[in-house]
PDB file of N, CA and C in Angstrom:
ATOM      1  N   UNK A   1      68.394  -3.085 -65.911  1.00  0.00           N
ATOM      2  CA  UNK A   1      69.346  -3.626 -64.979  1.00  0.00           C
ATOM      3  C   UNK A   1      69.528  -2.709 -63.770  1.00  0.00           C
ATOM      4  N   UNK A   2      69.539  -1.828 -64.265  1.00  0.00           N
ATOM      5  CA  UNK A   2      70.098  -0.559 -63.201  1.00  0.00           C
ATOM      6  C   UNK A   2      68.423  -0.258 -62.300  1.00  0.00           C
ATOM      7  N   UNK A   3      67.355  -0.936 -62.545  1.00  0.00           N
ATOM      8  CA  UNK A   3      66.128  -0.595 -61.748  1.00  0.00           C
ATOM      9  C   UNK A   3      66.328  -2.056 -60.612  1.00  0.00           C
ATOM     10  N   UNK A   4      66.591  -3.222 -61.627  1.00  0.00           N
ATOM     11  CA  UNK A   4      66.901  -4.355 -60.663  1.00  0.00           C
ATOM     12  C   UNK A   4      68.001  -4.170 -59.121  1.00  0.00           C
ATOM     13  N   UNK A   5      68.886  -3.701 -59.295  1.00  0.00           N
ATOM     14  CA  UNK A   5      69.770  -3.164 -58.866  1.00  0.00           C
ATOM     15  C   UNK A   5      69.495  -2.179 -57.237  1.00  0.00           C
ATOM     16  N   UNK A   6      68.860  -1.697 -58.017  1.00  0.00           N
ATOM     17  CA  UNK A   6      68.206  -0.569 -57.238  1.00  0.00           C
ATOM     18  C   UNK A   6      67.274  -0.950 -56.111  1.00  0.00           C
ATOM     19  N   UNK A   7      66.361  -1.552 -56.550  1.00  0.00           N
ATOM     20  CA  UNK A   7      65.374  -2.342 -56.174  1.00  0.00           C
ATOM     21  C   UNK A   7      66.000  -3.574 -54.939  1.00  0.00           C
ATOM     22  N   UNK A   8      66.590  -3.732 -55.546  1.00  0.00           N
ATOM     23  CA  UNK A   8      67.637  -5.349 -54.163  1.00  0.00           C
ATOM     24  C   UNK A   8      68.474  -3.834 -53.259  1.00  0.00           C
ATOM     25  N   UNK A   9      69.224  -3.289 -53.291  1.00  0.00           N
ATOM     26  CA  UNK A   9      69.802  -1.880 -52.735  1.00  0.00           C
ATOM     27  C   UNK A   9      68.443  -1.768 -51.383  1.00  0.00           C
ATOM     28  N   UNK A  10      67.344  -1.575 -52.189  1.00  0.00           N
ATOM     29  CA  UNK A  10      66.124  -0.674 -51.375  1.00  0.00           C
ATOM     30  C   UNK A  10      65.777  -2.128 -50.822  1.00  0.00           C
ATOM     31  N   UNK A  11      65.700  -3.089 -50.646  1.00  0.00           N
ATOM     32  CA  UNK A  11      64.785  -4.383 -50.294  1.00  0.00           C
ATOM     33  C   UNK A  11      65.736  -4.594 -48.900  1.00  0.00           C
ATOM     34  N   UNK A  12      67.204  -4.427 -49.708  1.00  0.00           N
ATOM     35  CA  UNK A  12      68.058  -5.191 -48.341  1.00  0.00           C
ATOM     36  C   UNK A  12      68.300  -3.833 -47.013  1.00  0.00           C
ATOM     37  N   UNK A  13      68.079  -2.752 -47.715  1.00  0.00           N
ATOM     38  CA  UNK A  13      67.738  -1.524 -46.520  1.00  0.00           C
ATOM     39  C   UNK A  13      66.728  -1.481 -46.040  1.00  0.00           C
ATOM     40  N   UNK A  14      65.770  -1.716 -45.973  1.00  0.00           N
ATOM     41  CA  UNK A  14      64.405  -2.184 -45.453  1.00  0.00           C
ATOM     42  C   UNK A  14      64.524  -3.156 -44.725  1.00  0.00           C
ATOM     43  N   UNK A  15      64.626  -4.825 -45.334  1.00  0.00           N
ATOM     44  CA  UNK A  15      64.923  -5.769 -43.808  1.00  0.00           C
ATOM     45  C   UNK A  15      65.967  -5.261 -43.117  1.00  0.00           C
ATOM     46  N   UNK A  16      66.910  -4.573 -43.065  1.00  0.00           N
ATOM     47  CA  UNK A  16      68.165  -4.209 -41.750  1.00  0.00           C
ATOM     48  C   UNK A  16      67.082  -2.758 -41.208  1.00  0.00           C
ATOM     49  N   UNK A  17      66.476  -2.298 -41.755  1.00  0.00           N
ATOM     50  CA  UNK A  17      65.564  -1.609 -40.708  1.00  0.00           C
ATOM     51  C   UNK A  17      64.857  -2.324 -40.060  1.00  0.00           C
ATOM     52  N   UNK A  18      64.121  -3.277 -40.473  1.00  0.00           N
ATOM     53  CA  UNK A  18      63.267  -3.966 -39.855  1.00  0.00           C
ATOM     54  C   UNK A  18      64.099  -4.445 -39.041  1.00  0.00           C
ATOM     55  N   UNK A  19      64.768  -5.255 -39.181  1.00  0.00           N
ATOM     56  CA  UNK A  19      65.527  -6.272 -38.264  1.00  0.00           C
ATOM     57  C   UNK A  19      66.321  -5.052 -36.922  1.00  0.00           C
ATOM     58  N   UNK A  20      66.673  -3.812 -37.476  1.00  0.00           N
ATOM     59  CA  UNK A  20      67.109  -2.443 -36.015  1.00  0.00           C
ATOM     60  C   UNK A  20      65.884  -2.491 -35.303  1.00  0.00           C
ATOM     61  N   UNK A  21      64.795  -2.221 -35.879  1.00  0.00           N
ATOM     62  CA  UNK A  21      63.469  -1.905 -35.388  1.00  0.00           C
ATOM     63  C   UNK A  21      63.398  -3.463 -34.079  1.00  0.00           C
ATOM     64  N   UNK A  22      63.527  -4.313 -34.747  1.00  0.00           N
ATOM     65  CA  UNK A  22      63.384  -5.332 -33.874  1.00  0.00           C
ATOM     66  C   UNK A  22      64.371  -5.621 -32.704  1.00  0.00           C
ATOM     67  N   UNK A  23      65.325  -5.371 -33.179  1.00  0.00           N
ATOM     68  CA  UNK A  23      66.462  -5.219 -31.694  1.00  0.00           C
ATOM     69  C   UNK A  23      66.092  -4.361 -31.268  1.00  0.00           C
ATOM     70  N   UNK A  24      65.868  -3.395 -31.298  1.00  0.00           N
ATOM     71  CA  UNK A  24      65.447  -1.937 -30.373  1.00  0.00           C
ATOM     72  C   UNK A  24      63.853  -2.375 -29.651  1.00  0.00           C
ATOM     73  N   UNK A  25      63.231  -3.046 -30.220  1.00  0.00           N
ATOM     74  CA  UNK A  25      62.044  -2.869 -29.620  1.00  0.00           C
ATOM     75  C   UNK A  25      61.336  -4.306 -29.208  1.00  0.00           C
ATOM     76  N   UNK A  26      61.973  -5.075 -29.507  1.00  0.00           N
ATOM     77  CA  UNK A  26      61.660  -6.527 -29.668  1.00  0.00           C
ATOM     78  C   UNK A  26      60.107  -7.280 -29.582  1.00  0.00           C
ATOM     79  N   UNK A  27      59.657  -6.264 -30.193  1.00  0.00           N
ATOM     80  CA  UNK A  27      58.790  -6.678 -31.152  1.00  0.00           C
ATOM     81  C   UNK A  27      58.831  -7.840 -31.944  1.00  0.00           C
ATOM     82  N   UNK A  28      58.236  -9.101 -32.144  1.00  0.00           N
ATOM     83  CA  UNK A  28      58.340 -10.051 -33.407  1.00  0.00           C
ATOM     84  C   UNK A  28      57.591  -9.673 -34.220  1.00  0.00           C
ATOM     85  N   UNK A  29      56.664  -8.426 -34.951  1.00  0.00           N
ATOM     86  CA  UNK A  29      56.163  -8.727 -36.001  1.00  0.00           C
ATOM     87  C   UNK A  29      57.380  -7.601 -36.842  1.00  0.00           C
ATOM     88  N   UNK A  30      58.366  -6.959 -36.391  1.00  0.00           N
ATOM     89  CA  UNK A  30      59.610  -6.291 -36.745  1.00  0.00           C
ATOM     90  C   UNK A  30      60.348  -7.171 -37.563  1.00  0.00           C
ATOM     91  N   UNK A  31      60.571  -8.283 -36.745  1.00  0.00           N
ATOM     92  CA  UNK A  31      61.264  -9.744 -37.200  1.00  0.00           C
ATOM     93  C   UNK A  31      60.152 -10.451 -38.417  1.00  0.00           C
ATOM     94  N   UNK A  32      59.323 -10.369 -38.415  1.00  0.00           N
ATOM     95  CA  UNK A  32      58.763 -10.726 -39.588  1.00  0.00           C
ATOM     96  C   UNK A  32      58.275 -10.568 -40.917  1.00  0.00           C
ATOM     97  N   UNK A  33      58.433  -8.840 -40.274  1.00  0.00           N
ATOM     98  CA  UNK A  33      58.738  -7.704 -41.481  1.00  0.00           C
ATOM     99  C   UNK A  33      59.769  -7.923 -42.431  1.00  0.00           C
ATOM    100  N   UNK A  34      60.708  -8.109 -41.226  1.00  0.00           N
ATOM    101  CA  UNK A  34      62.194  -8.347 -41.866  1.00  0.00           C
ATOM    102  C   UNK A  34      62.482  -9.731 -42.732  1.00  0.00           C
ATOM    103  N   UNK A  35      62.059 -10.454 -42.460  1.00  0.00           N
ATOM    104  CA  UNK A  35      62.306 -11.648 -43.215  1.00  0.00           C
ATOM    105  C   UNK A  35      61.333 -12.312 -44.281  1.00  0.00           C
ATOM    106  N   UNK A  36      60.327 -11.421 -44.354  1.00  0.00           N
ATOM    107  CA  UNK A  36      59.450 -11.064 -45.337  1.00  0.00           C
ATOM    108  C   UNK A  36      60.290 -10.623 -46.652  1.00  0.00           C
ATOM    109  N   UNK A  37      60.622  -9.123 -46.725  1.00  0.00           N
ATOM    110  CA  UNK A  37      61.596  -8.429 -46.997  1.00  0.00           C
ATOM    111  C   UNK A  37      62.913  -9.126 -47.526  1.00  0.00           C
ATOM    112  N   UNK A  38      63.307  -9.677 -46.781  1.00  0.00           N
ATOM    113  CA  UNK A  38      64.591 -10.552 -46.978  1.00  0.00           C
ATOM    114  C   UNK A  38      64.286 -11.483 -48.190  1.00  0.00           C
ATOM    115  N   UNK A  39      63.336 -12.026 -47.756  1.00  0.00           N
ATOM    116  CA  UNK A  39      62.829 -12.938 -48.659  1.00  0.00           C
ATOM    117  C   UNK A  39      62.356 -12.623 -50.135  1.00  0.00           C
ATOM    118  N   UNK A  40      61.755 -11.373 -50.164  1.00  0.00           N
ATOM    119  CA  UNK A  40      61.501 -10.677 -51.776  1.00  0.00           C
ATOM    120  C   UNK A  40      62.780 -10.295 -52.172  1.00  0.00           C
ATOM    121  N   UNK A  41      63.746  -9.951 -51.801  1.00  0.00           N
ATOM    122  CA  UNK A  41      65.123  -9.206 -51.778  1.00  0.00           C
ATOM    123  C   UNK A  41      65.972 -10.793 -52.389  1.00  0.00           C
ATOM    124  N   UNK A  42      65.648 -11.863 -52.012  1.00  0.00           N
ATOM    125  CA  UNK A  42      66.331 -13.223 -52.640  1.00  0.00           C
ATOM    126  C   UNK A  42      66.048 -13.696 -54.279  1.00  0.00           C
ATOM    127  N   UNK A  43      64.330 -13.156 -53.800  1.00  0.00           N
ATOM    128  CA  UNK A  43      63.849 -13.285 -55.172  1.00  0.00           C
ATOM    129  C   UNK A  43      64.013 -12.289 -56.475  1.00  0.00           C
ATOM    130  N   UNK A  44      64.081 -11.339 -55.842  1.00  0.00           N
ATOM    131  CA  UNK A  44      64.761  -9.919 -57.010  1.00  0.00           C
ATOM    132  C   UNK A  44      65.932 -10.775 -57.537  1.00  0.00           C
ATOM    133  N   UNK A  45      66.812 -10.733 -56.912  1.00  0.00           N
ATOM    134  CA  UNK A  45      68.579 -11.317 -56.452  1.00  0.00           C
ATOM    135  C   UNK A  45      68.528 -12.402 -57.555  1.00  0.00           C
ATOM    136  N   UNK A  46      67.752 -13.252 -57.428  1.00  0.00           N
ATOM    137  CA  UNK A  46      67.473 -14.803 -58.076  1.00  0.00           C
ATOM    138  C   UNK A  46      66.939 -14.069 -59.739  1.00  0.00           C
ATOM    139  N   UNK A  47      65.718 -12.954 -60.234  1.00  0.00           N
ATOM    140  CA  UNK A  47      65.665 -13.073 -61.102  1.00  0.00           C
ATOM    141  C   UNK A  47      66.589 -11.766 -61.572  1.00  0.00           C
ATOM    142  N   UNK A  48      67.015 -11.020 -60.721  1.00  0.00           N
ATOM    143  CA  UNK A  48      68.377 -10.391 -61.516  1.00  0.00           C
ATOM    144  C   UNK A  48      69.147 -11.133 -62.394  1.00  0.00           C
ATOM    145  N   UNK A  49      69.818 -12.138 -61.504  1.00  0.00           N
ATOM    146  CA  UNK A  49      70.765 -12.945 -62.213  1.00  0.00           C
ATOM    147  C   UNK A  49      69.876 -13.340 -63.279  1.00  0.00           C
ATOM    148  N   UNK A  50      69.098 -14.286 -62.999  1.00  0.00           N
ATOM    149  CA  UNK A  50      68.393 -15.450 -64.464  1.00  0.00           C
ATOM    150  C   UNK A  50      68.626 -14.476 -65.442  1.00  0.00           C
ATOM    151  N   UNK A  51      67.895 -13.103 -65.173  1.00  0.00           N
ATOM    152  CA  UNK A  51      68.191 -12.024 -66.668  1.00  0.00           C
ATOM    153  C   UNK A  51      69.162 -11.914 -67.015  1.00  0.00           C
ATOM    154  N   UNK A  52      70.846 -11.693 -66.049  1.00  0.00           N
ATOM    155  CA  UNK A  52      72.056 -11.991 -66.760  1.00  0.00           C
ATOM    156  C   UNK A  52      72.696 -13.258 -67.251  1.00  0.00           C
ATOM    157  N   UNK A  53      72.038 -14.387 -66.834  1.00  0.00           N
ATOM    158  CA  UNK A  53      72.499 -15.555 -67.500  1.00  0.00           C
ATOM    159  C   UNK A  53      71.326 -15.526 -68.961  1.00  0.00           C
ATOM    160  N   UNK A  54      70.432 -15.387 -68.864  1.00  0.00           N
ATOM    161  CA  UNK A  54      69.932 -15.609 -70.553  1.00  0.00           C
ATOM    162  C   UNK A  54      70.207 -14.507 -71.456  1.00  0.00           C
ATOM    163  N   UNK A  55      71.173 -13.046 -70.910  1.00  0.00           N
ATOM    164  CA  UNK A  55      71.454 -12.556 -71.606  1.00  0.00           C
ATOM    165  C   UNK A  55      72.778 -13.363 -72.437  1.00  0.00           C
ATOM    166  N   UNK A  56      73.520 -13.427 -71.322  1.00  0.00           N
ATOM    167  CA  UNK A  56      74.873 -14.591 -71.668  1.00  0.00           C
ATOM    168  C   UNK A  56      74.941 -15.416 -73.232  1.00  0.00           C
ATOM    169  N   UNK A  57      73.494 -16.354 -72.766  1.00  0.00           N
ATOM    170  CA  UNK A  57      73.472 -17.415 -73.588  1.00  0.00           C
ATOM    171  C   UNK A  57      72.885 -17.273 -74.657  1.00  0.00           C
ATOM    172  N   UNK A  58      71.990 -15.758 -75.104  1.00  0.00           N
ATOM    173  CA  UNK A  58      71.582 -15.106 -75.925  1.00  0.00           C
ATOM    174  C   UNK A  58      72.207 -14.726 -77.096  1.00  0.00           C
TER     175      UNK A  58
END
C-alpha cells in the first residue's frame, strides 16, 4: 500500500513539473509529458483503490 501511495505522490509531482516546464517554456511536448503522466497517475489512483475495495469485501 505504502509503495502505491508513493508511487501516485511521485506521478502527480512529475505532471506539475511537466505542466511548470510548460508554462515557462511553452513548449507542447511539456504539455504532453504532462498529461501522459497524469494519465498513469489516474491509473495507479484507479488500481490503488480496486486493491482497497477487494480488500473490503475479502
Amino acid at each position: 500500500m505504502l509503495l502505491f501511495r508513493w508511487a501516485i505522490l511521485l506521478l502527480l509531482l512529475g505532471a506539475a513539473v511537466c505542466f511548470a516546464f510548460y508554462a515557462g517554456t511553452g513548449e507542447v511536448r511539456f504539455r504532453r509529458y504532462g498529461l501522459v503522466t497524469l494519465k498513469w497517475t489516474l491509473i495507479a489512483a484507479l488500481a490503488f483503490f480496486a486493491v482497497l475495495v477487494a480488500e473490503r469485501l475479502a
